[in-house]
PDB file of N, CA and C in Angstrom:
ATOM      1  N   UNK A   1       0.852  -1.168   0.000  1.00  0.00           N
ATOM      2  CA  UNK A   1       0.000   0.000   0.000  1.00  0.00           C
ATOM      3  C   UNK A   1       0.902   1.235   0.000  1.00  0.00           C
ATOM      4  N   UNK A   2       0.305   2.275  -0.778  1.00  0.00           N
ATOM      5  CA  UNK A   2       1.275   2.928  -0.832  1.00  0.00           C
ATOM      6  C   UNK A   2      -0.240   4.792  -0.665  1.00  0.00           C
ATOM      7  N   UNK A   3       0.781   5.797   0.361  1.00  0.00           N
ATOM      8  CA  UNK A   3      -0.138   6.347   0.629  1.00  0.00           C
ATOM      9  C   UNK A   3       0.702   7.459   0.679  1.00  0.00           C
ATOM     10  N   UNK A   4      -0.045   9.233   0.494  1.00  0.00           N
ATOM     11  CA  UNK A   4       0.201  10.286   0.220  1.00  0.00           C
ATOM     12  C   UNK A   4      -0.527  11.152   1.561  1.00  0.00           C
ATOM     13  N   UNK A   5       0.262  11.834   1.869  1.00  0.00           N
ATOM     14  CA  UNK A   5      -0.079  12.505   3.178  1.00  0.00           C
ATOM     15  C   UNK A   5       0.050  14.453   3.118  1.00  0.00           C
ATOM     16  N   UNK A   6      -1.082  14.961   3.441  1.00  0.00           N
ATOM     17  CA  UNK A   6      -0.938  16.755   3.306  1.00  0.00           C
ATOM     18  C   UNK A   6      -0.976  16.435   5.328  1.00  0.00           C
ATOM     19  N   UNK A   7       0.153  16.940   5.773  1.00  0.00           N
ATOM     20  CA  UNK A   7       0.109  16.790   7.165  1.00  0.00           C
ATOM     21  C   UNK A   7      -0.480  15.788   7.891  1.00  0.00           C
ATOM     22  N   UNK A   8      -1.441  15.888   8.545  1.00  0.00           N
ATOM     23  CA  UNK A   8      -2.373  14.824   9.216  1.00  0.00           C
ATOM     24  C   UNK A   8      -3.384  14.235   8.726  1.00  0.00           C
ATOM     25  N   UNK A   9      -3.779  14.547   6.518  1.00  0.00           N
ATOM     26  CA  UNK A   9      -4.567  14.472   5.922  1.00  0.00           C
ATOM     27  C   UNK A   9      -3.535  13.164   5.315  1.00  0.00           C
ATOM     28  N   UNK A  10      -5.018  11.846   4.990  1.00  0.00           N
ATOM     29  CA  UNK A  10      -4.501  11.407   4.095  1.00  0.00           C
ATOM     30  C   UNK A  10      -5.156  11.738   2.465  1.00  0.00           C
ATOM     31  N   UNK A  11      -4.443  12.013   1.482  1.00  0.00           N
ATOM     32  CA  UNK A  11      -5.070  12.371   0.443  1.00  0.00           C
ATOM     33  C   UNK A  11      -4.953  11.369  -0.925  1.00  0.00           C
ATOM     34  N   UNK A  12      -3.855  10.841  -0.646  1.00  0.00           N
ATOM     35  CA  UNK A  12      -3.784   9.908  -2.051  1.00  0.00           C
ATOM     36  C   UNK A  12      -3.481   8.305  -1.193  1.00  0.00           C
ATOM     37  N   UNK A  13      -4.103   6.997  -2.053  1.00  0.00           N
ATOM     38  CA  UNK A  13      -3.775   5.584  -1.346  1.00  0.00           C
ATOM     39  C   UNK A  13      -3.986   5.283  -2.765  1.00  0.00           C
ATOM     40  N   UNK A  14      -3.160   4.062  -2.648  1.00  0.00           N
ATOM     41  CA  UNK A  14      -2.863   3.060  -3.892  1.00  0.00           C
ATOM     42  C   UNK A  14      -2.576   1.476  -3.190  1.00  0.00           C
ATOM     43  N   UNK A  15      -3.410   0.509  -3.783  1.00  0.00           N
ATOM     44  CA  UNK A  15      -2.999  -0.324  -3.086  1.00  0.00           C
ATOM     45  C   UNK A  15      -2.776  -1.952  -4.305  1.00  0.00           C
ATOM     46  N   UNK A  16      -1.309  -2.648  -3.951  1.00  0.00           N
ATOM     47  CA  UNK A  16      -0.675  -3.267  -4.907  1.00  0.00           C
ATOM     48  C   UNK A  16      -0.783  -4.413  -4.665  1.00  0.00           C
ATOM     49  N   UNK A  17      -1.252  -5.837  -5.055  1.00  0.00           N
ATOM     50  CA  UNK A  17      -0.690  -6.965  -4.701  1.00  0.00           C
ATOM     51  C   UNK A  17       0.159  -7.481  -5.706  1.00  0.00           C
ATOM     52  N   UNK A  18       1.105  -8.572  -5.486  1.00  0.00           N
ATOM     53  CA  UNK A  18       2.391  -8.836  -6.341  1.00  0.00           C
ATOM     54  C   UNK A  18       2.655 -10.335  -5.236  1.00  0.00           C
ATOM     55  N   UNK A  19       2.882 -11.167  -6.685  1.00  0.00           N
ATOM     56  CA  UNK A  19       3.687 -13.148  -6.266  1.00  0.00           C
ATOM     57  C   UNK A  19       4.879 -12.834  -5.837  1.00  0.00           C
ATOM     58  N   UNK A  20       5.678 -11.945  -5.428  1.00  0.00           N
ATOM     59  CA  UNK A  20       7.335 -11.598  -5.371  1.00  0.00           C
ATOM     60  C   UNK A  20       7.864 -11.495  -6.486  1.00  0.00           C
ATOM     61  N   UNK A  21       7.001 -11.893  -7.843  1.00  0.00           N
ATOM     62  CA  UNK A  21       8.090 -12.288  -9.063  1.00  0.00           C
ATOM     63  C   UNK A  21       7.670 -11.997  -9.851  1.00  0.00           C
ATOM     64  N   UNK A  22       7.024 -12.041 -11.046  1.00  0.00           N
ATOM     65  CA  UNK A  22       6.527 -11.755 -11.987  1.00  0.00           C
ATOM     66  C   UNK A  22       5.055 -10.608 -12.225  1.00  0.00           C
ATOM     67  N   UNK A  23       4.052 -10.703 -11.358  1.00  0.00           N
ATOM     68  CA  UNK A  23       2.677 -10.002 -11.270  1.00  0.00           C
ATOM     69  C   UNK A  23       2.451  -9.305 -10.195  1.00  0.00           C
ATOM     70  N   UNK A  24       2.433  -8.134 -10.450  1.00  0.00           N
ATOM     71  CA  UNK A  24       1.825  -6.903  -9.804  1.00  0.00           C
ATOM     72  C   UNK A  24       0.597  -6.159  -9.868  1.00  0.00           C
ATOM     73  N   UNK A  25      -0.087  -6.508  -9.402  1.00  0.00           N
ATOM     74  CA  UNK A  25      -1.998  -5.822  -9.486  1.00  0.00           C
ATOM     75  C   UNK A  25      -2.050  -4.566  -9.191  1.00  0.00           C
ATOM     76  N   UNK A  26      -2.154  -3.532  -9.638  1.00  0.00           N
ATOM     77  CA  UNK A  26      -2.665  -2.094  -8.727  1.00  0.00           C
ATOM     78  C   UNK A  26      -3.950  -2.867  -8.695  1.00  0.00           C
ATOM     79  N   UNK A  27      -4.596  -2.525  -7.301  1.00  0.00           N
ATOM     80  CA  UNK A  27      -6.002  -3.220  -7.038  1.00  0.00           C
ATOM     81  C   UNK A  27      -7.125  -1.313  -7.343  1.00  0.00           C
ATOM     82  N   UNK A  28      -6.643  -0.224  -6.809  1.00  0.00           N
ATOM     83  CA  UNK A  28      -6.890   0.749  -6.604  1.00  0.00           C
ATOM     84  C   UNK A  28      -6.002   2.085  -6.825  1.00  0.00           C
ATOM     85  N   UNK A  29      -6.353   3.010  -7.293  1.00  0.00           N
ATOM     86  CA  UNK A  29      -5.535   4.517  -7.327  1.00  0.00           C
ATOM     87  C   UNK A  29      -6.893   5.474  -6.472  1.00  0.00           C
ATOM     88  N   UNK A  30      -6.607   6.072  -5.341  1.00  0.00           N
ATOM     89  CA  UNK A  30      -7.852   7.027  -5.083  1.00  0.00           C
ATOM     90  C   UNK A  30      -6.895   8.141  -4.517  1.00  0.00           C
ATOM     91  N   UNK A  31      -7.682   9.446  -4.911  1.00  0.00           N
ATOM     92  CA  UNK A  31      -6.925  10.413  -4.490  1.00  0.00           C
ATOM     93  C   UNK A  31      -8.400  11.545  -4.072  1.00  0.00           C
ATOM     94  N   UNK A  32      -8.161  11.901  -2.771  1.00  0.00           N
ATOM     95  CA  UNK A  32      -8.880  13.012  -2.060  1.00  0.00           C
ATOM     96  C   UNK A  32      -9.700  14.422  -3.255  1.00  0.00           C
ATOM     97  N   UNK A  33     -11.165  14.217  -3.291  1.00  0.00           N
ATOM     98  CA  UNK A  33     -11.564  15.087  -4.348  1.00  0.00           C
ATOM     99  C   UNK A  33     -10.968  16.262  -4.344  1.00  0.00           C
ATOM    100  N   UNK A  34     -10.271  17.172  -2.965  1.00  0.00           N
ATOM    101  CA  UNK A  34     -10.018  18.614  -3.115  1.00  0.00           C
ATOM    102  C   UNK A  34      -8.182  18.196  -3.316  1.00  0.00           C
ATOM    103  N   UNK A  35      -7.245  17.555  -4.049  1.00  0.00           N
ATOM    104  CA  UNK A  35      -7.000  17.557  -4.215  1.00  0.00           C
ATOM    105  C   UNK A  35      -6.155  16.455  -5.619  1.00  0.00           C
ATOM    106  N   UNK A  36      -7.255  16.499  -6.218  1.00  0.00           N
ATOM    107  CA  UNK A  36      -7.425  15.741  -7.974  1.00  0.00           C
ATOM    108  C   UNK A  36      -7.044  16.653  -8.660  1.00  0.00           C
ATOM    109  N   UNK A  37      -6.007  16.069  -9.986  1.00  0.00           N
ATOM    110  CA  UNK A  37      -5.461  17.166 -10.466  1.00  0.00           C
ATOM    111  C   UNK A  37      -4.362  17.839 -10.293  1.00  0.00           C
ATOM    112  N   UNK A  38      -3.705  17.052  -9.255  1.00  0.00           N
ATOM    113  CA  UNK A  38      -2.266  17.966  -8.821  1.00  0.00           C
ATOM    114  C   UNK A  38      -1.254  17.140  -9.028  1.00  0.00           C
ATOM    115  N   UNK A  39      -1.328  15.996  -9.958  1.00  0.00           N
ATOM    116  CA  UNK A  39      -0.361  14.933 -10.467  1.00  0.00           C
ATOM    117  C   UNK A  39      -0.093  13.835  -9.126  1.00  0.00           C
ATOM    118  N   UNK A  40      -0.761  13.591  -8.196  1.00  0.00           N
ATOM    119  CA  UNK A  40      -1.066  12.651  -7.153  1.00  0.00           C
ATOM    120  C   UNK A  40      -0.616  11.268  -7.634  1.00  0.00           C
ATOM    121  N   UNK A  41      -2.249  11.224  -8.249  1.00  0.00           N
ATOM    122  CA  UNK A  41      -2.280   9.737  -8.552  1.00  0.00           C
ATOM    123  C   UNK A  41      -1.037   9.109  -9.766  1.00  0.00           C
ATOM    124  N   UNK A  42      -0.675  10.199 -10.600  1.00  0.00           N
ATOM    125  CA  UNK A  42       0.778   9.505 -11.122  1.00  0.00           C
ATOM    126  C   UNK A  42       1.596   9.554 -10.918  1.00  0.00           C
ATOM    127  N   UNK A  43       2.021  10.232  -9.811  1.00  0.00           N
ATOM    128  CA  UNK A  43       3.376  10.088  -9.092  1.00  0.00           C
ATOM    129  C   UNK A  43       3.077   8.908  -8.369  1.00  0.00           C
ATOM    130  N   UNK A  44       2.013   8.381  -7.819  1.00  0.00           N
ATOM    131  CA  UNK A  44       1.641   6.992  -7.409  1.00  0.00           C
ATOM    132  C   UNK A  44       2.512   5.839  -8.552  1.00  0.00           C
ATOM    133  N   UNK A  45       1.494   6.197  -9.718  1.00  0.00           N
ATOM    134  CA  UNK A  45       1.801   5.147 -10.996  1.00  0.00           C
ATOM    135  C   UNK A  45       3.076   5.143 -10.940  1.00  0.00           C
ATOM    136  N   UNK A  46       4.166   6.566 -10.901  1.00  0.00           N
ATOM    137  CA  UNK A  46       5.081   6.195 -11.692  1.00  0.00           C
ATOM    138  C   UNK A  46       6.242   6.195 -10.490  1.00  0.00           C
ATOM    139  N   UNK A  47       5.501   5.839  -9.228  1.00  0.00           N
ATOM    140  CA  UNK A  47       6.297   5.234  -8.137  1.00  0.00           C
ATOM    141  C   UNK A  47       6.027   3.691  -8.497  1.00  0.00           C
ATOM    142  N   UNK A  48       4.801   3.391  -8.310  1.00  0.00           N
ATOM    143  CA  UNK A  48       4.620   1.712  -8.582  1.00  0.00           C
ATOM    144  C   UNK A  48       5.384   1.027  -9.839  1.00  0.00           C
ATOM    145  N   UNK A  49       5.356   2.106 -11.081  1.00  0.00           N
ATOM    146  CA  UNK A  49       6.357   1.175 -11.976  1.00  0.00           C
ATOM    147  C   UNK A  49       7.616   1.113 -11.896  1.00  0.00           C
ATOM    148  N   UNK A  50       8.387   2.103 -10.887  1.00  0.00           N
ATOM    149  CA  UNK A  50       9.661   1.711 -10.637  1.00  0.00           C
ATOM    150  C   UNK A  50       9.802   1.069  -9.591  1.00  0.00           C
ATOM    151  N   UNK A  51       9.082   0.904  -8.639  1.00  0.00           N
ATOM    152  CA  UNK A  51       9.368  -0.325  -7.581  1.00  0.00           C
ATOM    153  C   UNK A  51       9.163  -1.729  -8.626  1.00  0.00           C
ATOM    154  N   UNK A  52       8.222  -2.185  -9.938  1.00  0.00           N
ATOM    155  CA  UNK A  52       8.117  -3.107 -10.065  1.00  0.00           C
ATOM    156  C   UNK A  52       8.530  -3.405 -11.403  1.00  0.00           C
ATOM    157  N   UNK A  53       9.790  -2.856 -11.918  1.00  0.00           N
ATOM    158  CA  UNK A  53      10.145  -2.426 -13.242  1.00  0.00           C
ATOM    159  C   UNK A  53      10.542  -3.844 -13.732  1.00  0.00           C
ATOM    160  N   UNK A  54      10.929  -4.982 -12.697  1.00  0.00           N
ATOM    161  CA  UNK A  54      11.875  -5.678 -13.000  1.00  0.00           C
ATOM    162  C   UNK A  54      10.839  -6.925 -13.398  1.00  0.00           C
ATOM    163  N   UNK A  55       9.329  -6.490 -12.840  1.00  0.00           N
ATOM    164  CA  UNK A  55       8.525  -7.797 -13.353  1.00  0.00           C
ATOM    165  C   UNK A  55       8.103  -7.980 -14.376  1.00  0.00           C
ATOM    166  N   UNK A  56       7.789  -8.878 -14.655  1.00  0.00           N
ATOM    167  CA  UNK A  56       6.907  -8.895 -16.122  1.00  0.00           C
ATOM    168  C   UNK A  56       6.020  -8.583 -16.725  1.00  0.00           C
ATOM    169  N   UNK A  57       4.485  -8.408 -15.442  1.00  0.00           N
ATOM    170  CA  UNK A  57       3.331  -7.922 -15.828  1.00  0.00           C
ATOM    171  C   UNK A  57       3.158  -6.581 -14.827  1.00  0.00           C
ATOM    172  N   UNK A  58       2.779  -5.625 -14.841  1.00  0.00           N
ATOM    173  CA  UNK A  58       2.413  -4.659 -13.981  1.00  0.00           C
ATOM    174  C   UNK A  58       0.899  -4.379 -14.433  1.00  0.00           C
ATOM    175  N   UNK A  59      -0.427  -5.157 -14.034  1.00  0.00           N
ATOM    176  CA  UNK A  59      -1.831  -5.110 -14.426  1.00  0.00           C
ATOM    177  C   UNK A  59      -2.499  -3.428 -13.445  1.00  0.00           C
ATOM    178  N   UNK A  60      -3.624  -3.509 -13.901  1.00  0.00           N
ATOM    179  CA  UNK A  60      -4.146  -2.198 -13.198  1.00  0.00           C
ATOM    180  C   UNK A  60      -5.928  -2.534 -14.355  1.00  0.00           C
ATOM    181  N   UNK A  61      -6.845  -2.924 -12.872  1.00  0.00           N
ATOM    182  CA  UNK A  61      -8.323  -2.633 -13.650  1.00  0.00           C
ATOM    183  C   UNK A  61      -9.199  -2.212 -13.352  1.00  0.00           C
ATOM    184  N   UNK A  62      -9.023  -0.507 -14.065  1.00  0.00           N
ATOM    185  CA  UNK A  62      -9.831   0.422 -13.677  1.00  0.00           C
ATOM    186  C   UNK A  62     -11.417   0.150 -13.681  1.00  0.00           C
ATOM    187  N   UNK A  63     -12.435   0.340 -12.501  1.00  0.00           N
ATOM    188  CA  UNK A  63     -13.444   0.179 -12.440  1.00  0.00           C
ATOM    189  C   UNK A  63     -14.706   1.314 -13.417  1.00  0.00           C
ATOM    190  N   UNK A  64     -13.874   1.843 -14.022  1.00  0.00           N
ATOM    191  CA  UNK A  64     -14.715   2.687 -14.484  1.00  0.00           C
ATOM    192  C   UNK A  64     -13.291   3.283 -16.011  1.00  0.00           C
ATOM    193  N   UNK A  65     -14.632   2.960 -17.181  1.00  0.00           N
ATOM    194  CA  UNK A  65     -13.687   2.923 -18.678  1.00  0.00           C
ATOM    195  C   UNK A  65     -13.162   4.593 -18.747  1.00  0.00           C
ATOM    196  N   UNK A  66     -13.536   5.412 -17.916  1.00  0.00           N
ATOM    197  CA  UNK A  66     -12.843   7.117 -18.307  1.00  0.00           C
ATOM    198  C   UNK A  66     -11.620   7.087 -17.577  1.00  0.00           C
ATOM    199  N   UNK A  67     -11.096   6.133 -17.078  1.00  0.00           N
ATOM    200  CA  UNK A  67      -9.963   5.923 -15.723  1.00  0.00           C
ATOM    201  C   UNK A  67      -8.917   5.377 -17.030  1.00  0.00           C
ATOM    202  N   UNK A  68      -9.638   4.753 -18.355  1.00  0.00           N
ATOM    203  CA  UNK A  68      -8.608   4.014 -19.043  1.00  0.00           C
ATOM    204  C   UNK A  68      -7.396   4.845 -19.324  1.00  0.00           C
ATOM    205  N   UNK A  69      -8.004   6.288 -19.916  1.00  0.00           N
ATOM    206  CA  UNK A  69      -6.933   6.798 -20.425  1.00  0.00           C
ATOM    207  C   UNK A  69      -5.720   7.341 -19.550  1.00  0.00           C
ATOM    208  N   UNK A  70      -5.957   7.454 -18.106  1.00  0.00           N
ATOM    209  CA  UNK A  70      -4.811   7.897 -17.344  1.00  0.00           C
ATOM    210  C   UNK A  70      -3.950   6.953 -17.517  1.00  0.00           C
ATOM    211  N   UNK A  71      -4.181   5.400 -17.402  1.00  0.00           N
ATOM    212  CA  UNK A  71      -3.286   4.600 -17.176  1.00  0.00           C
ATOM    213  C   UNK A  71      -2.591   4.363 -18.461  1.00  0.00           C
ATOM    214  N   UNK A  72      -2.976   4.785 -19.508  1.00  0.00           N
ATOM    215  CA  UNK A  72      -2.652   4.529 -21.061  1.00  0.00           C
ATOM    216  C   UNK A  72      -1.561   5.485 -20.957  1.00  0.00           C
ATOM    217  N   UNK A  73      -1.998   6.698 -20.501  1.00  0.00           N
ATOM    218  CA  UNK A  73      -0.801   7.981 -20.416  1.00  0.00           C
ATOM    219  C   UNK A  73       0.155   7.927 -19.632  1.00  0.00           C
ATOM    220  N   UNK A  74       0.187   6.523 -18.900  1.00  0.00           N
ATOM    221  CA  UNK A  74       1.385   6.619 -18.437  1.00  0.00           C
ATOM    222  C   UNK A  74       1.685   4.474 -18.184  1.00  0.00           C
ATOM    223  N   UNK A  75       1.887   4.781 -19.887  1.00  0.00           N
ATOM    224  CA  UNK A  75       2.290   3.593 -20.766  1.00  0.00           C
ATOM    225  C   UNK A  75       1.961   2.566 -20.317  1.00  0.00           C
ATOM    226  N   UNK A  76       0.075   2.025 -19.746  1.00  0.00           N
ATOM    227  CA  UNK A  76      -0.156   0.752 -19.734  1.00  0.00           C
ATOM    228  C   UNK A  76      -0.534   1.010 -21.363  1.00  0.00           C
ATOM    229  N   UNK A  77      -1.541  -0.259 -21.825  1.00  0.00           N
ATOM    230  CA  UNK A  77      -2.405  -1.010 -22.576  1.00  0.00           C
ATOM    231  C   UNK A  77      -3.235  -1.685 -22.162  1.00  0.00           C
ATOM    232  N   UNK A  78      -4.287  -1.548 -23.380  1.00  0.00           N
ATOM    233  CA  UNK A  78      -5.567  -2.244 -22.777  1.00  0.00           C
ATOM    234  C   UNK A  78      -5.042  -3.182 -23.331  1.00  0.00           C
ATOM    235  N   UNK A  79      -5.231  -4.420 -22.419  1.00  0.00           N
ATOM    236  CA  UNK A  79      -4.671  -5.723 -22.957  1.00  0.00           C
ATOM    237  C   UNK A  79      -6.060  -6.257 -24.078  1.00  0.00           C
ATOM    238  N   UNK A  80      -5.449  -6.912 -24.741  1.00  0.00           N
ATOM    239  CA  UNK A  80      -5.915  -7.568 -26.117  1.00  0.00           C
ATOM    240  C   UNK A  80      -6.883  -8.662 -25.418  1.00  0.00           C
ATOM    241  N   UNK A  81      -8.136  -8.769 -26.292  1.00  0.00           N
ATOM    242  CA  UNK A  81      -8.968  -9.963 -25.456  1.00  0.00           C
ATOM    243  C   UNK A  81      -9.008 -10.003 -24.413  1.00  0.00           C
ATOM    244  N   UNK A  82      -9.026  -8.819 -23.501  1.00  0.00           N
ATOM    245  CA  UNK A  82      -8.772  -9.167 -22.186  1.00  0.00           C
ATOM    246  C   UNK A  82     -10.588  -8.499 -21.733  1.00  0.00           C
ATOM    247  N   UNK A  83     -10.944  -9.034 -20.124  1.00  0.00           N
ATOM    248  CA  UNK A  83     -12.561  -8.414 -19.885  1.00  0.00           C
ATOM    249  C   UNK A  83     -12.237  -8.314 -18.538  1.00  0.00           C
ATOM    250  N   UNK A  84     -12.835  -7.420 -17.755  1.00  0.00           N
ATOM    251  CA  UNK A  84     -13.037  -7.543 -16.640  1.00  0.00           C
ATOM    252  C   UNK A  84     -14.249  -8.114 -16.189  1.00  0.00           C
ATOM    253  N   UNK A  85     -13.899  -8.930 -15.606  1.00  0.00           N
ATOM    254  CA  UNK A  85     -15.359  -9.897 -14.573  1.00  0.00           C
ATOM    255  C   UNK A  85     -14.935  -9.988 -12.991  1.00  0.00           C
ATOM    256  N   UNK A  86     -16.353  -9.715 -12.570  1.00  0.00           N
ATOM    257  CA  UNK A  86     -16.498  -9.703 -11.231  1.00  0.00           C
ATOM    258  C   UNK A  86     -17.505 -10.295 -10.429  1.00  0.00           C
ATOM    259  N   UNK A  87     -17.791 -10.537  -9.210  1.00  0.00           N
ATOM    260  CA  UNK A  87     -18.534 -11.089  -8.527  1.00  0.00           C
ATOM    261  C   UNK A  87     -19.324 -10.187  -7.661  1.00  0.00           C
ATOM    262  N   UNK A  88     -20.315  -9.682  -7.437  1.00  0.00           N
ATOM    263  CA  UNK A  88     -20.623  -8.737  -6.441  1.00  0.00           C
ATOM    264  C   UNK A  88     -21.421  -9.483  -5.061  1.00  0.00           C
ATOM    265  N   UNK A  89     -21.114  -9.518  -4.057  1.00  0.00           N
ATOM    266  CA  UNK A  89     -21.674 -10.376  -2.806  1.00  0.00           C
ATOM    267  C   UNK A  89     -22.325  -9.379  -2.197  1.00  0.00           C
ATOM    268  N   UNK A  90     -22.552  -8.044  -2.283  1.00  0.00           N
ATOM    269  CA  UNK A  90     -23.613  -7.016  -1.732  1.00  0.00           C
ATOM    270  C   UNK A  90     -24.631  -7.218  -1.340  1.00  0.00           C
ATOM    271  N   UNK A  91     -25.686  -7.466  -2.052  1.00  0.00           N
ATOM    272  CA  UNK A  91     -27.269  -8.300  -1.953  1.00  0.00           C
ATOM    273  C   UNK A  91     -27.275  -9.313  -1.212  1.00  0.00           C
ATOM    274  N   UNK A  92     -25.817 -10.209  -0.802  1.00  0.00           N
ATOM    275  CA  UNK A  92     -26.704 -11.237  -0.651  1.00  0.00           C
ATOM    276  C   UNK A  92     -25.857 -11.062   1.467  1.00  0.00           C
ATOM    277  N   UNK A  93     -24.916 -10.403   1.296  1.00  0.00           N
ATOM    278  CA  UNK A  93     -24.512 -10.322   2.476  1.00  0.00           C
ATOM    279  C   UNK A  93     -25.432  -9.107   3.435  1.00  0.00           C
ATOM    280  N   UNK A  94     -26.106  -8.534   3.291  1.00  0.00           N
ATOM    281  CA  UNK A  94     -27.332  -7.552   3.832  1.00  0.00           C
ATOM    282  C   UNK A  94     -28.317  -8.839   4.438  1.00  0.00           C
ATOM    283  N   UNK A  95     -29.068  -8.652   5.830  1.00  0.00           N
ATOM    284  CA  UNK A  95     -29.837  -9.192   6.429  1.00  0.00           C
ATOM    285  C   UNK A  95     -31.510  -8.414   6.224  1.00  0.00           C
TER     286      UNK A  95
END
């Protein structure tokens, strides 16, 4: 996890899972609404790709398709044939 701090504010969190070796997930990029826009979240990115320069895959799947192009701008790809699928347990975990 990797996190951005204005004093006692937290404003930017990113959070990574990785096998030690080859695959690195950004699971999340979120950055504090009053401060979006101030190059946050890619100094995140372009901290995470140099901690993980040496692996093979560095994945990232944005929950929302207007998120694509940040990560494009700072040299992912939409992988080829690739989909996001998910499971949602919301509905059924509510009493």
């Amino acid at each position: 996890m990797l996190t951005v701090w204005d004093n006692e504010k937290l404003v930017g969190l990113t959070r990574v899972l990785d096998d030690t070796e080859m695959l690195a997930q950004i699971h999340y990029v979120l950055v504090h609404p009053d401060y979006q826009g101030k190059g946050i979240a890619g100094k995140m990115i372009e901290y995470i790709k140099e901690k993980y320069k040496n692996f093979l895959y560095i994945e990232a799947m944005p929950e929302d398709k207007n998120n694509v192009s940040f990560y494009t701008k700072h040299g992912f790809s939409v992988m080829e044939n690739g989909a996001a699928i998910q499971i949602c347990n919301y509905g059924n975990m509510q009493s």
